[in-house]
C-alpha atoms as a PDB file:
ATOM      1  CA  UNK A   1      75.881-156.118 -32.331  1.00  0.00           C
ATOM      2  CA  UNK A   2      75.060-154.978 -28.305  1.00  0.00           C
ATOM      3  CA  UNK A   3      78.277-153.392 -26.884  1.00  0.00           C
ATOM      4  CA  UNK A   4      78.182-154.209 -23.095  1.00  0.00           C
ATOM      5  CA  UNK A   5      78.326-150.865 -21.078  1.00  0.00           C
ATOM      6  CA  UNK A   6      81.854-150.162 -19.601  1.00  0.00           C
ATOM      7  CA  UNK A   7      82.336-150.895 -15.754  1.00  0.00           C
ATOM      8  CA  UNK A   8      81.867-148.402 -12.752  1.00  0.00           C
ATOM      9  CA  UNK A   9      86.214-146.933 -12.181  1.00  0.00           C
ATOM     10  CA  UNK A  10      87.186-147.891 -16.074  1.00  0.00           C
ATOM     11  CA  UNK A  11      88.216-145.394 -18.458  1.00  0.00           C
ATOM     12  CA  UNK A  12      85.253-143.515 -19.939  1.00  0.00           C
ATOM     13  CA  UNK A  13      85.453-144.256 -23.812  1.00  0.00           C
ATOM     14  CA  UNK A  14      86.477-141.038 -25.638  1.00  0.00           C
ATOM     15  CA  UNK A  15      85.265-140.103 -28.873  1.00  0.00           C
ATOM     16  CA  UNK A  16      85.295-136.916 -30.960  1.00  0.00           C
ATOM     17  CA  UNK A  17      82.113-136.424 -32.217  1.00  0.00           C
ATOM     18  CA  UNK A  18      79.889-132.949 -33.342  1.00  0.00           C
ATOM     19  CA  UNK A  19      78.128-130.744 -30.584  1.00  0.00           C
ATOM     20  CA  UNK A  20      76.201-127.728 -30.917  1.00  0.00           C
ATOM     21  CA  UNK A  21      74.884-125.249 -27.977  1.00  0.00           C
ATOM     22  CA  UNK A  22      76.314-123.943 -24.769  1.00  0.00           C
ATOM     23  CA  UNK A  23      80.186-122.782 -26.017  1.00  0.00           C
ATOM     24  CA  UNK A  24      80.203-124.751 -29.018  1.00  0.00           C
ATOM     25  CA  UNK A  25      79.369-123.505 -32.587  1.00  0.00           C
ATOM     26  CA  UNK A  26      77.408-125.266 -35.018  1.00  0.00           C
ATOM     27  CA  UNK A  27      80.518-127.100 -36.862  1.00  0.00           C
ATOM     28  CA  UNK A  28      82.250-127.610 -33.907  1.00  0.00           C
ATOM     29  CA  UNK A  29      83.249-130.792 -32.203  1.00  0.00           C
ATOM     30  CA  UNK A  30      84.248-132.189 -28.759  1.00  0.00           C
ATOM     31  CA  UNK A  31      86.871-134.716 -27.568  1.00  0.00           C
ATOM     32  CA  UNK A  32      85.835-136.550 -24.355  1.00  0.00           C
ATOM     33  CA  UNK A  33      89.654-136.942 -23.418  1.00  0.00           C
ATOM     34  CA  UNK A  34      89.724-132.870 -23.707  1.00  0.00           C
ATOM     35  CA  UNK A  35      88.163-131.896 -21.028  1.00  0.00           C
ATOM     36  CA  UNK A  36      89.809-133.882 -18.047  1.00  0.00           C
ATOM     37  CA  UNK A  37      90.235-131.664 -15.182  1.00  0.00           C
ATOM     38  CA  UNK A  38      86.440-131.529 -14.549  1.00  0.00           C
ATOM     39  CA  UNK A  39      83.676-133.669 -14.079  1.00  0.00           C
ATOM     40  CA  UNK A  40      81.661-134.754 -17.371  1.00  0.00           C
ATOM     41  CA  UNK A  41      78.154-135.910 -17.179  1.00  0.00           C
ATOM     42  CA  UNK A  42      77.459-137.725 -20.480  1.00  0.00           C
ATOM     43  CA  UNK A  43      73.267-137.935 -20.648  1.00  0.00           C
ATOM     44  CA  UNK A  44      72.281-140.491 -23.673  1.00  0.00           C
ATOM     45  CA  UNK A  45      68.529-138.928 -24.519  1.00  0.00           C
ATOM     46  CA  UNK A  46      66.451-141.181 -27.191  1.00  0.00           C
ATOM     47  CA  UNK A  47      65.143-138.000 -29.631  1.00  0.00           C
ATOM     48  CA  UNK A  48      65.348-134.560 -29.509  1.00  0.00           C
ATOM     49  CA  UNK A  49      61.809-133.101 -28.841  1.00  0.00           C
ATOM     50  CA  UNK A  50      59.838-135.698 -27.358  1.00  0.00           C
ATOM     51  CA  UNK A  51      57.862-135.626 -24.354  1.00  0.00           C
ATOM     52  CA  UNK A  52      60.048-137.240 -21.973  1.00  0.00           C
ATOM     53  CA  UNK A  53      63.465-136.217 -23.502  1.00  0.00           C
ATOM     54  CA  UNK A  54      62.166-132.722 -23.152  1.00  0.00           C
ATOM     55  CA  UNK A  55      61.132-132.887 -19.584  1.00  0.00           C
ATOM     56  CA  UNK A  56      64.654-134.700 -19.281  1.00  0.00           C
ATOM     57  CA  UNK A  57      66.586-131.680 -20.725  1.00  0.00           C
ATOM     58  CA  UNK A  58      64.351-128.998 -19.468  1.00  0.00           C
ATOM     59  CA  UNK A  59      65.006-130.651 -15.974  1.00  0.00           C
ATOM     60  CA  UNK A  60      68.882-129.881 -16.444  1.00  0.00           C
ATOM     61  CA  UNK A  61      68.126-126.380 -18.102  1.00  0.00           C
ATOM     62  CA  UNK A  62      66.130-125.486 -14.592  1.00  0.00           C
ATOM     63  CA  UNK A  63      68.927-126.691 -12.325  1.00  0.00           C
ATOM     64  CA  UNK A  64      71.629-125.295 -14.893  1.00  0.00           C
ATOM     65  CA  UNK A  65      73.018-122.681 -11.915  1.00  0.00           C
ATOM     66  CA  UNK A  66      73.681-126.202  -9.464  1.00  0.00           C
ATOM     67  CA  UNK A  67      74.867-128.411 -11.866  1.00  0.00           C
ATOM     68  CA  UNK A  68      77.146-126.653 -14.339  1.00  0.00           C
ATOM     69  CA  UNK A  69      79.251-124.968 -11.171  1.00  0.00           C
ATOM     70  CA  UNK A  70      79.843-129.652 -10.542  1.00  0.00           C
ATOM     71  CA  UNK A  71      80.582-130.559 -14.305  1.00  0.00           C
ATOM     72  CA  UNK A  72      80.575-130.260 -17.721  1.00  0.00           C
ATOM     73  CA  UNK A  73      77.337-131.794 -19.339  1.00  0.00           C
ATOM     74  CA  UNK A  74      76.709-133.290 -22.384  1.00  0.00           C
ATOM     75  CA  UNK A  75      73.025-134.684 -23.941  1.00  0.00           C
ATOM     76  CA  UNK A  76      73.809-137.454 -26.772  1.00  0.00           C
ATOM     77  CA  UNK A  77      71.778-138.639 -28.763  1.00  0.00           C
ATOM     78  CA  UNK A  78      71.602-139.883 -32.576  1.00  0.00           C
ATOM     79  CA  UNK A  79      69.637-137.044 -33.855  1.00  0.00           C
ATOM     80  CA  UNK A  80      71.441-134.993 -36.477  1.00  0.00           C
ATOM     81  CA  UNK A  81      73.108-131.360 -35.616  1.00  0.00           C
ATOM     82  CA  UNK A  82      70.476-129.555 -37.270  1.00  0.00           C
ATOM     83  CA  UNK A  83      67.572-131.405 -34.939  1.00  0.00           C
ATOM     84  CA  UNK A  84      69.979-130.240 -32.012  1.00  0.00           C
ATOM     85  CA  UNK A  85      70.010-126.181 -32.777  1.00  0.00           C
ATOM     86  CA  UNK A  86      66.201-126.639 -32.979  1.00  0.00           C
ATOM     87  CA  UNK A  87      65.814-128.400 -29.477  1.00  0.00           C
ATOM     88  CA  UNK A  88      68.129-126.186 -27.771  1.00  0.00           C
ATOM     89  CA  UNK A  89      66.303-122.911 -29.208  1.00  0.00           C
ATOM     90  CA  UNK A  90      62.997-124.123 -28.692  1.00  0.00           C
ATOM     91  CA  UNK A  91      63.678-124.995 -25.145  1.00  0.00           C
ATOM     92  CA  UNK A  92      66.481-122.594 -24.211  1.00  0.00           C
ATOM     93  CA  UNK A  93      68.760-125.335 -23.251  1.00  0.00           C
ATOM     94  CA  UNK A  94      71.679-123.758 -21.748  1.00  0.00           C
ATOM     95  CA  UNK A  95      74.265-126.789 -22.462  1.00  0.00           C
ATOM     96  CA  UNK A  96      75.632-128.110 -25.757  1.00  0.00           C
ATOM     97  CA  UNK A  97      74.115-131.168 -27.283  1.00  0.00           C
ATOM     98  CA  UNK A  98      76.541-134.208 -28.946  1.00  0.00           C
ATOM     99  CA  UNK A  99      75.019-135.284 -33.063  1.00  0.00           C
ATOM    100  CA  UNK A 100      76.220-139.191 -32.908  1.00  0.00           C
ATOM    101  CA  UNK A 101      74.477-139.994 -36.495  1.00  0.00           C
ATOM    102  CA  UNK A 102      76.732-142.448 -36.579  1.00  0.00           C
ATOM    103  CA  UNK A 103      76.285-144.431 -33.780  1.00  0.00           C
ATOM    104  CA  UNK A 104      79.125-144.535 -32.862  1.00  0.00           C
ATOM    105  CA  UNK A 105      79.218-143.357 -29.001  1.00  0.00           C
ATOM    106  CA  UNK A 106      75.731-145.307 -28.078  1.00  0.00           C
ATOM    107  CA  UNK A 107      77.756-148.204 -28.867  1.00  0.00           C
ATOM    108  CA  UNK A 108      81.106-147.846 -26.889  1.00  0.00           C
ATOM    109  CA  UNK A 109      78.629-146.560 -24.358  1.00  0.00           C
ATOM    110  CA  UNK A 110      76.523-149.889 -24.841  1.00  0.00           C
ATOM    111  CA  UNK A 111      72.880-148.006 -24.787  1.00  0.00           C
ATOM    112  CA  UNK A 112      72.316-148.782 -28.168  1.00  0.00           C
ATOM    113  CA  UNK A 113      69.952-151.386 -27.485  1.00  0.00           C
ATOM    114  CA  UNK A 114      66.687-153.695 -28.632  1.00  0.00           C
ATOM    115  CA  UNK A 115      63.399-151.520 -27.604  1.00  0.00           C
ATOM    116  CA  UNK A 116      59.946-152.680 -27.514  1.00  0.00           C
ATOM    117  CA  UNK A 117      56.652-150.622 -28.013  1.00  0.00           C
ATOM    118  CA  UNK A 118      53.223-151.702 -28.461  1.00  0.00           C
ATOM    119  CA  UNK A 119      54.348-154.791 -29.694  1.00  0.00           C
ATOM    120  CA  UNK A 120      56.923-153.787 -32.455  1.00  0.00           C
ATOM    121  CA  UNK A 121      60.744-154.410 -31.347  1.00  0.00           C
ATOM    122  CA  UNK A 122      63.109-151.580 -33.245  1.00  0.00           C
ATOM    123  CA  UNK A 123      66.587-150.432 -31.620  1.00  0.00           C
ATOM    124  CA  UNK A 124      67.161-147.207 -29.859  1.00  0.00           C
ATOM    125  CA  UNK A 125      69.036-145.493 -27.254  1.00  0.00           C
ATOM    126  CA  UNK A 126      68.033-146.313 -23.799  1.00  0.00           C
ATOM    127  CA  UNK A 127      67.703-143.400 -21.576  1.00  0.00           C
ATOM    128  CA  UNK A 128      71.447-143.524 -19.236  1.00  0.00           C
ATOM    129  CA  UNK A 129      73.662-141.656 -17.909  1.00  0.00           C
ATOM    130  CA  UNK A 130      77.514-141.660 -17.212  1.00  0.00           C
ATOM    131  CA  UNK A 131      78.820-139.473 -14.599  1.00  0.00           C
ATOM    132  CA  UNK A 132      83.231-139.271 -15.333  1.00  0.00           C
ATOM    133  CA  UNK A 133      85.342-137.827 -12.753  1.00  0.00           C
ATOM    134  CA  UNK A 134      87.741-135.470 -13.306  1.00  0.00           C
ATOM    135  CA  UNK A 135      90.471-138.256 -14.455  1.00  0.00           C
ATOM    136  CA  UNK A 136      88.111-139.504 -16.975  1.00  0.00           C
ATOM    137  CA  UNK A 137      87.065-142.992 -14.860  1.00  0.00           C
ATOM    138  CA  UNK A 138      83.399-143.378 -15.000  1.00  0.00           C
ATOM    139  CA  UNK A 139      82.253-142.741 -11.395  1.00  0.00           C
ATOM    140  CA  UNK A 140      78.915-143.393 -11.990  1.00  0.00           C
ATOM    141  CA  UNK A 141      76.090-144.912 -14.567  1.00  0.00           C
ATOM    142  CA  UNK A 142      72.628-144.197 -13.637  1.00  0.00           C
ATOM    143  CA  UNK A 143      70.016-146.469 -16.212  1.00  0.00           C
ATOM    144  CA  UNK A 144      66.996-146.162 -17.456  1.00  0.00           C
ATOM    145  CA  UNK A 145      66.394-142.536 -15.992  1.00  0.00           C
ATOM    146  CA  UNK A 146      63.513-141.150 -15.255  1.00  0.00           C
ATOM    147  CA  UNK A 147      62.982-137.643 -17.033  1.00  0.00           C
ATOM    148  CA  UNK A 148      61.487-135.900 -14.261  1.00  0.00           C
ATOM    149  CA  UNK A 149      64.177-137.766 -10.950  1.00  0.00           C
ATOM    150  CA  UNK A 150      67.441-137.184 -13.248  1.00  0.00           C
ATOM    151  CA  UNK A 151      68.788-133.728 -12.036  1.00  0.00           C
ATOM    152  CA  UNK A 152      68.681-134.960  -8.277  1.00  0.00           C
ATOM    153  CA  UNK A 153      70.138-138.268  -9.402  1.00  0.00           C
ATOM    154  CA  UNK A 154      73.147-136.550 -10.833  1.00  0.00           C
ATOM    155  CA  UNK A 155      73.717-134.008  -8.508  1.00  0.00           C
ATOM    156  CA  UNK A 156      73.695-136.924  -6.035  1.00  0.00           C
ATOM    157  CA  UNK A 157      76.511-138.563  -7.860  1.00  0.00           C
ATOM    158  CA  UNK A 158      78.474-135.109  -8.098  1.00  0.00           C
END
């Protein structure tokens, strides 16, 4: 079942989901709807240590100083906790990263979606990103992001 995406100035979807790194604790979790006040910039990332996932997250990590003064930021993807402390040590990722084993926030987000490589069609997350303002209205959703032009396309946004 596809989820569409929610519309540009609607109410970001909350969830409360698990997140490891930057403040948060392994066992801790985060409410979307929490941390209104500030901007949120909710990255959906395919796997945790991948080529372009990496350069996507190490991209963020080198303009940590510009961007985390802007927002709060978030990587999702569907990897499990324990994948996440490994990424985030190997790579010294400086923000915390969101487990959704279940699916559950690719879904309301609507980047769960049909993928095709050499040939084979499987589901996965498509690489997209949700910038909410400070009232939690999505204020911008940059799509199928390229690893290496994301940290200018969201500061752009901010």
């Amino acid at each position: 079942m596809f989820m569409p995406k929610p519309e540009l100035h609607s109410a970001a979807p909350d969830f409360t989901a698990p997140v490891v790194g930057g403040s948060y604790a392994s066992g801790d979790t985060v409410t979307l709807s929490a941390l209104k006040g500030k901007p949120v910039v909710l990255y959906f990332y395919p796997k945790d240590d991948t080529p372009g996932c990496t350069k996507q997250a190490c991209g963020l990590r080198d303009g940590w100083a510009q961007i985390s003064k802007r927002a709060h930021v978030f990587g999702v993807s569907i990897d499990p906790v324990k994948s996440h402390e490994k990424f985030i040590k190997k790579y010294q990722l400086p923000f915390p990263l969101i487990a959704d084993e279940k699916n559950e926030i690719v879904n309301a987000y609507g980047v769960w979606v049909e993928k095709s490589m050499y040939g084979r069609n499987y589901m996965g997350t498509e690489r997209s990103t949700f910038v909410i303002d400070k009232t939690g209205k999505i204020s911008a959703i940059l799509e199928k992001v390229k690893p290496e032009e994301h940290l200018e396309q969201v500061l752009a946004t901010l």
